[in-house]
PDB file of N, CA and C in Angstrom:
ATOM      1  N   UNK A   1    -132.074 -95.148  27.479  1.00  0.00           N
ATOM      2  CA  UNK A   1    -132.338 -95.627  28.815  1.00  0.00           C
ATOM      3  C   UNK A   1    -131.318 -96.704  29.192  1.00  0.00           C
ATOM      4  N   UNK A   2    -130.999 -97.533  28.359  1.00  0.00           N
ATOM      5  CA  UNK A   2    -130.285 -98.664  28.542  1.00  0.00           C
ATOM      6  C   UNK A   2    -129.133 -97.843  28.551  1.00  0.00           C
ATOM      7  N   UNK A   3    -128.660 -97.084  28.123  1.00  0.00           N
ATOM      8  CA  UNK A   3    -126.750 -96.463  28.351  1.00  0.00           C
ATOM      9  C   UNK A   3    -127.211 -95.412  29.232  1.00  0.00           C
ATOM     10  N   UNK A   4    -127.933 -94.811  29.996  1.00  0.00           N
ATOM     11  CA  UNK A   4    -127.983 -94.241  31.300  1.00  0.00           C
ATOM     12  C   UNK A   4    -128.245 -94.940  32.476  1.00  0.00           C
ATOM     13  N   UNK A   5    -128.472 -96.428  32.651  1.00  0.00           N
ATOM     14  CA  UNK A   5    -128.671 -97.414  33.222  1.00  0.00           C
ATOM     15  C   UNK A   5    -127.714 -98.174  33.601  1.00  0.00           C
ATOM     16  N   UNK A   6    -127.019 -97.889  32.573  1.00  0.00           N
ATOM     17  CA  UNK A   6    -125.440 -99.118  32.485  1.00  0.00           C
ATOM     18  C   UNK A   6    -125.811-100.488  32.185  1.00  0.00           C
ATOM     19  N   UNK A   7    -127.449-100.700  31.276  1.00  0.00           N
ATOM     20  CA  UNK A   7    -126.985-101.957  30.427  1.00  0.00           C
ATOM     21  C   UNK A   7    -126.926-102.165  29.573  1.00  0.00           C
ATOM     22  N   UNK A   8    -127.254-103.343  29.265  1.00  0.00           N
ATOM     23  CA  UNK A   8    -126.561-104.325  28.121  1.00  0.00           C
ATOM     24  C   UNK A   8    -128.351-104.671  27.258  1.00  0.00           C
ATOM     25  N   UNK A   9    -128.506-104.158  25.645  1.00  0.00           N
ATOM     26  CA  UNK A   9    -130.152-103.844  25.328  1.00  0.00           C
ATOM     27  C   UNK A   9    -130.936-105.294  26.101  1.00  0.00           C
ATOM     28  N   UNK A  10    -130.087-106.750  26.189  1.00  0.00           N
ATOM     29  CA  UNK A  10    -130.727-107.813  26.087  1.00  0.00           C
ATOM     30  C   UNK A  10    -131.666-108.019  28.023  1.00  0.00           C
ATOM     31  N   UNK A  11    -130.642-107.051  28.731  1.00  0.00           N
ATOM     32  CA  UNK A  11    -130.653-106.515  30.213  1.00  0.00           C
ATOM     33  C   UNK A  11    -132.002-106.436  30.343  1.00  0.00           C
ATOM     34  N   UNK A  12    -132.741-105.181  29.260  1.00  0.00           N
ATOM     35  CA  UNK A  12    -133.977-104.391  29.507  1.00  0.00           C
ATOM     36  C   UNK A  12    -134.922-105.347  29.503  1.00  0.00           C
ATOM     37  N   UNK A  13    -134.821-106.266  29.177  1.00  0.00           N
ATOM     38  CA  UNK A  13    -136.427-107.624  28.688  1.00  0.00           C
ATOM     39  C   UNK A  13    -135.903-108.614  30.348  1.00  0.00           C
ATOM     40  N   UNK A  14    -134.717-108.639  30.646  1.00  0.00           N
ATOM     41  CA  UNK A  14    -133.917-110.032  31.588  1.00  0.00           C
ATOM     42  C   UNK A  14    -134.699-109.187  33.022  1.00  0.00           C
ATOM     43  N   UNK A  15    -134.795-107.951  33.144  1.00  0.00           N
ATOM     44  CA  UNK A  15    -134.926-107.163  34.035  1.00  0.00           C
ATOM     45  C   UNK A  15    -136.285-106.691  34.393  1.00  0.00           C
ATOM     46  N   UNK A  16    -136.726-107.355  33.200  1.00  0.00           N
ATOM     47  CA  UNK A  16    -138.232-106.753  33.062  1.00  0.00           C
ATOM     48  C   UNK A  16    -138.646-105.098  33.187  1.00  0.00           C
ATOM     49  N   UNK A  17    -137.946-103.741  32.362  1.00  0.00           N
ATOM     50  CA  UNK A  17    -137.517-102.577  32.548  1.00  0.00           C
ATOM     51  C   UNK A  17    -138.882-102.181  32.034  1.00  0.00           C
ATOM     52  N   UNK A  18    -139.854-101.410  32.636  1.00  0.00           N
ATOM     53  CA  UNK A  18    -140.722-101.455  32.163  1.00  0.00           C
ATOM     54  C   UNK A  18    -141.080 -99.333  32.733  1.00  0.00           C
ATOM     55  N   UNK A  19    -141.792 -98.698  31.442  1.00  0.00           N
ATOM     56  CA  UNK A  19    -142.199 -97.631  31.467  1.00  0.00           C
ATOM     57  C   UNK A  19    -143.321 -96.736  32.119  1.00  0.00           C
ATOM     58  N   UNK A  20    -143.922 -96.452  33.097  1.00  0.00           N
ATOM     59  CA  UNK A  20    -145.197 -96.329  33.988  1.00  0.00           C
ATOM     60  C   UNK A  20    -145.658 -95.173  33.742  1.00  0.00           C
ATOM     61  N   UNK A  21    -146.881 -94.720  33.284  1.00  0.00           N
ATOM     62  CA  UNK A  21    -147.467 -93.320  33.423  1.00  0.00           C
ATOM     63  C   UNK A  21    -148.269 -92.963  33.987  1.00  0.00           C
ATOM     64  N   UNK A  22    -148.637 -92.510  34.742  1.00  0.00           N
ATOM     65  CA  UNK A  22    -149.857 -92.088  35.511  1.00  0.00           C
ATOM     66  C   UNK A  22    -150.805 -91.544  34.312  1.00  0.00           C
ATOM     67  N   UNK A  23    -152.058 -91.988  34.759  1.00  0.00           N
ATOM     68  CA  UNK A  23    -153.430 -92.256  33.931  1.00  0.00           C
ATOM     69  C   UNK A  23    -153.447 -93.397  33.014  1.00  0.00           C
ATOM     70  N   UNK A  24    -154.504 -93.461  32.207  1.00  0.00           N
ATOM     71  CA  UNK A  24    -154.634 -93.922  30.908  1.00  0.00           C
ATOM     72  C   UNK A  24    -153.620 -94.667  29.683  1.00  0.00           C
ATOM     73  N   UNK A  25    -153.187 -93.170  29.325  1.00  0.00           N
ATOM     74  CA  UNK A  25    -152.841 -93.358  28.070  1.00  0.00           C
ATOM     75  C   UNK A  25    -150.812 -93.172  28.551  1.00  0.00           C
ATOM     76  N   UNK A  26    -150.425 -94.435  27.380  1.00  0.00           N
ATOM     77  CA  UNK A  26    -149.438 -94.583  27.297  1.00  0.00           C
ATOM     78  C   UNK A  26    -148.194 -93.542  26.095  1.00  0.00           C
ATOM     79  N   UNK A  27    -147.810 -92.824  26.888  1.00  0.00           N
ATOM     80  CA  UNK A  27    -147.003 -91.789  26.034  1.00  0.00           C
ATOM     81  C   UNK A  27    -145.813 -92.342  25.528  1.00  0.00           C
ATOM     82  N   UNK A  28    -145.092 -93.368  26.643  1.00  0.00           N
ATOM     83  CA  UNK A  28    -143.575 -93.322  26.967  1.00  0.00           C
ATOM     84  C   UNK A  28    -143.506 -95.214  26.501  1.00  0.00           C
ATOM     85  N   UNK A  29    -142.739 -95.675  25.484  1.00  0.00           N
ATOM     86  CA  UNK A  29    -141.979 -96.793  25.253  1.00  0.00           C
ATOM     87  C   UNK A  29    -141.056 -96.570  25.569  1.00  0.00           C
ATOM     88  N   UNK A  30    -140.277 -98.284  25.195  1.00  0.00           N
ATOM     89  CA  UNK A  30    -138.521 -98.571  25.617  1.00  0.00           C
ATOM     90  C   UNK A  30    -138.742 -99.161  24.127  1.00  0.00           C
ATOM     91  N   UNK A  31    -137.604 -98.700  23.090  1.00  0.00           N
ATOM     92  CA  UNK A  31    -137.682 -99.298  21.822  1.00  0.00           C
ATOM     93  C   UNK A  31    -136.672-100.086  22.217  1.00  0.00           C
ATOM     94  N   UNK A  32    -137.426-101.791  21.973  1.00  0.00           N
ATOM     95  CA  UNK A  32    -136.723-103.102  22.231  1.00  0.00           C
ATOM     96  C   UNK A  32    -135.221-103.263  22.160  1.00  0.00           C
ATOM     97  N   UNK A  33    -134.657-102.913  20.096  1.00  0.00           N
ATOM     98  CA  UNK A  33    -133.325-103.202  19.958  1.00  0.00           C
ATOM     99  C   UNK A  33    -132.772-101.862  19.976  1.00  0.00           C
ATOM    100  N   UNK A  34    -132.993-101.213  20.693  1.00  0.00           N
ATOM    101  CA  UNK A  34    -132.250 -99.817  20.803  1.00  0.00           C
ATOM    102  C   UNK A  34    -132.167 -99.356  22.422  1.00  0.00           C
ATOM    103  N   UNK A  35    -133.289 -99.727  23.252  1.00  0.00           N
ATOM    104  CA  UNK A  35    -133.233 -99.108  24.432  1.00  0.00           C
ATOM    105  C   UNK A  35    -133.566 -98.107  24.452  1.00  0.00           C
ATOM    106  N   UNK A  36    -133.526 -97.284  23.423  1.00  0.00           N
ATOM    107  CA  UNK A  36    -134.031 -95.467  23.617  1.00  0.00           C
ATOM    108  C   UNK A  36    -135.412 -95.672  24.284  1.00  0.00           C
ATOM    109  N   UNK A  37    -136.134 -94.260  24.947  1.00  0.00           N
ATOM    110  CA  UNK A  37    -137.345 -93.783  25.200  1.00  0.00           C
ATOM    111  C   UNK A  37    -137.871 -93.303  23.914  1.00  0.00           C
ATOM    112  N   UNK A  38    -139.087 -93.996  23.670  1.00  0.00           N
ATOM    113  CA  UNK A  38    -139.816 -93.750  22.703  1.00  0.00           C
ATOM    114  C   UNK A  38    -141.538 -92.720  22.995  1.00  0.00           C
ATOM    115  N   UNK A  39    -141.712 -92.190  22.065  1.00  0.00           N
ATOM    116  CA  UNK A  39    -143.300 -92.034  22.128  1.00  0.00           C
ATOM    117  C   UNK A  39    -143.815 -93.259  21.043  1.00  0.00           C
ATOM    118  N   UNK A  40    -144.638 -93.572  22.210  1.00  0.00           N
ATOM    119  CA  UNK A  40    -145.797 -94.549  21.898  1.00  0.00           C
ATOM    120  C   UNK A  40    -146.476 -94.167  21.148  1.00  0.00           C
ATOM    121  N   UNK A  41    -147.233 -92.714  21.078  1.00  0.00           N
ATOM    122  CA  UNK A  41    -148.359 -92.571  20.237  1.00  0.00           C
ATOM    123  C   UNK A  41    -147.743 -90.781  20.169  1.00  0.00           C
ATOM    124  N   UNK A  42    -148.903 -90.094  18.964  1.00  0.00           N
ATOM    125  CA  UNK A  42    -148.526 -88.772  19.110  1.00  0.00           C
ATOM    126  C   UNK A  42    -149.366 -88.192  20.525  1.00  0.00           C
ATOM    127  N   UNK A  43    -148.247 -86.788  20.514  1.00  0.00           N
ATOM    128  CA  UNK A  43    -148.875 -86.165  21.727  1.00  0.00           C
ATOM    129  C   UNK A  43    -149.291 -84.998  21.409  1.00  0.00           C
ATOM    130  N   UNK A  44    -150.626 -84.946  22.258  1.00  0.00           N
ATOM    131  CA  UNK A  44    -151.115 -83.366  21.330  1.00  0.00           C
ATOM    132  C   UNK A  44    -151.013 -82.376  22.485  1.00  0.00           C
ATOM    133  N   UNK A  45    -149.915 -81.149  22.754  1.00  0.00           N
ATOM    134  CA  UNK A  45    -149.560 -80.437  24.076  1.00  0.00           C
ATOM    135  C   UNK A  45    -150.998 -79.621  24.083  1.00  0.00           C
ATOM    136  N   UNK A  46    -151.570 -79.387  23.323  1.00  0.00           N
ATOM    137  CA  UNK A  46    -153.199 -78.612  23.547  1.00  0.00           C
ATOM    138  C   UNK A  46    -154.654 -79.219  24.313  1.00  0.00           C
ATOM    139  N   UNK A  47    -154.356 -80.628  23.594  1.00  0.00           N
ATOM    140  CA  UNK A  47    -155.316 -81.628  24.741  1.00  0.00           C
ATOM    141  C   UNK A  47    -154.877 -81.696  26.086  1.00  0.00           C
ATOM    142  N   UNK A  48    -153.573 -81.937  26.353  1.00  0.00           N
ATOM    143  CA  UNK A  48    -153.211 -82.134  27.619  1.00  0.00           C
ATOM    144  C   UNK A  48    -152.951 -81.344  28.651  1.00  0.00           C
ATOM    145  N   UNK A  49    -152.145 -80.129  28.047  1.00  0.00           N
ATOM    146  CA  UNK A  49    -152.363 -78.639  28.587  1.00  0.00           C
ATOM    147  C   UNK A  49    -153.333 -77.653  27.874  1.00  0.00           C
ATOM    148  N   UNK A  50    -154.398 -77.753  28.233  1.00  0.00           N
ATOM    149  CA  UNK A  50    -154.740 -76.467  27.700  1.00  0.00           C
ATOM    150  C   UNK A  50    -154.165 -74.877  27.883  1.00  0.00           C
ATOM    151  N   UNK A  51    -154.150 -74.860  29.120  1.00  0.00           N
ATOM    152  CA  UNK A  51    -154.164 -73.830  29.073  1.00  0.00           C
ATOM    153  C   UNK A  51    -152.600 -73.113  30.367  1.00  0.00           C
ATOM    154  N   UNK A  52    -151.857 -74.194  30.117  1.00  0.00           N
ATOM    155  CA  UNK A  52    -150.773 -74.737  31.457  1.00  0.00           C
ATOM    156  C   UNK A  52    -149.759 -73.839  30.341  1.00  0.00           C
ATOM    157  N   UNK A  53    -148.665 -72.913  30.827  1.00  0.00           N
ATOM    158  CA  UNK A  53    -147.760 -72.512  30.064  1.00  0.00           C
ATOM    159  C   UNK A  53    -146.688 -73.485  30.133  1.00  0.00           C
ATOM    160  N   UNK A  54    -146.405 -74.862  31.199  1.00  0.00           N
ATOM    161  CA  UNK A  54    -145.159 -75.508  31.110  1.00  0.00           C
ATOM    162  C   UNK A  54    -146.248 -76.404  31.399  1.00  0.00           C
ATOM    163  N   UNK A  55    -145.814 -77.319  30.081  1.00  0.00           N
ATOM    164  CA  UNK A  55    -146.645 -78.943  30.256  1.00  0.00           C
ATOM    165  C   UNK A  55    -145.345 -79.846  30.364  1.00  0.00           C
ATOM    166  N   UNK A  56    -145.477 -80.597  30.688  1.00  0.00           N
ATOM    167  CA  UNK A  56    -144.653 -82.005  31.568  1.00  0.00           C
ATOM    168  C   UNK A  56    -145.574 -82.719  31.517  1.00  0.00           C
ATOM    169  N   UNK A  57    -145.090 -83.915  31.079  1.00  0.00           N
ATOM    170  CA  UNK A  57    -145.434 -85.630  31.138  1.00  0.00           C
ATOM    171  C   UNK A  57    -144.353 -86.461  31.747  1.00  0.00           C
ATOM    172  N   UNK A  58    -145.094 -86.607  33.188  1.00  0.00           N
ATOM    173  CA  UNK A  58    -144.069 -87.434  33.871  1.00  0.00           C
ATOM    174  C   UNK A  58    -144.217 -89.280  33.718  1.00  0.00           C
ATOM    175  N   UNK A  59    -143.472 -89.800  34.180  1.00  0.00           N
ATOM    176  CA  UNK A  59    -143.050 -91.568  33.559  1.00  0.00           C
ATOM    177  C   UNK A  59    -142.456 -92.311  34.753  1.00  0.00           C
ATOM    178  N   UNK A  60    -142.976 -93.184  35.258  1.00  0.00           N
ATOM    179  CA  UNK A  60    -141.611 -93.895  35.924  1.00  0.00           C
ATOM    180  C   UNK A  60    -140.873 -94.862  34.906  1.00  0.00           C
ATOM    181  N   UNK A  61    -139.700 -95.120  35.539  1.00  0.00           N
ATOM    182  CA  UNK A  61    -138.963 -96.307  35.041  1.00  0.00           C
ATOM    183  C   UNK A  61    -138.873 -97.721  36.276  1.00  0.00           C
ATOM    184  N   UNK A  62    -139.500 -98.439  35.197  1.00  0.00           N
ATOM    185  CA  UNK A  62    -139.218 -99.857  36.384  1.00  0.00           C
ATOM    186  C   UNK A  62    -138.545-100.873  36.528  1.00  0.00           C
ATOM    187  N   UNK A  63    -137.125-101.139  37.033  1.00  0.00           N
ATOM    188  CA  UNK A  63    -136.228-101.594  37.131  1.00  0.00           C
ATOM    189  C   UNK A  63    -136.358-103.228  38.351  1.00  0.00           C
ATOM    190  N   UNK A  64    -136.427-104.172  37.763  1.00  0.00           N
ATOM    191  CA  UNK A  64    -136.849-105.523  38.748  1.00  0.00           C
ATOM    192  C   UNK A  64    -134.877-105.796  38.886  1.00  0.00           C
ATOM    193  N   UNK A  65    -135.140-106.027  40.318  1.00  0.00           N
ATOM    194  CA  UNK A  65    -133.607-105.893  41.014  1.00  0.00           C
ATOM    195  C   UNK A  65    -133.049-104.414  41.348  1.00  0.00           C
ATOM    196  N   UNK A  66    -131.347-105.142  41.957  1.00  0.00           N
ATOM    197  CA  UNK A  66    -131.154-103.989  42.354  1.00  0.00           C
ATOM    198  C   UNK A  66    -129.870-103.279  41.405  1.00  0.00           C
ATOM    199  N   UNK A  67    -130.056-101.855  41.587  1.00  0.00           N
ATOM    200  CA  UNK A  67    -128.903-100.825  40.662  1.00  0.00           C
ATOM    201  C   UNK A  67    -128.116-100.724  41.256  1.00  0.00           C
TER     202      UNK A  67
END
């Protein structure tokens, strides 16, 4: 996230870059000294789709300032 963003890892905390999911449960981290997108927890595609042939888990990204 941080090198598709164009920053710098210390950026993501200065910026307050924060991960959003609609509902509940949190799928999607920012791993601190790396910046990558993380899973938070496991995901089970059978709970969430049952019965959906294309499951998607959508995320915002939240960026304080401007890009």
């Amino acid at each position: 996230v941080a090198k598709d963003l164009g920053l710098h890892i210390p950026e993501l905390s200065d910026r307050r870059v924060r991960i959003l999911n609609k509902g509940r449960t949190q799928y999607f981290a920012l791993h601190g000294k790396t910046g990558h997108l993380v899973t938070a927890e496991r995901i089970d595609r059978e709970q969430l789709c049952r019965l959906v042939e294309k499951c998607m888990l959508r995320c915002e990204l939240i960026v304080k300032g401007q890009m």
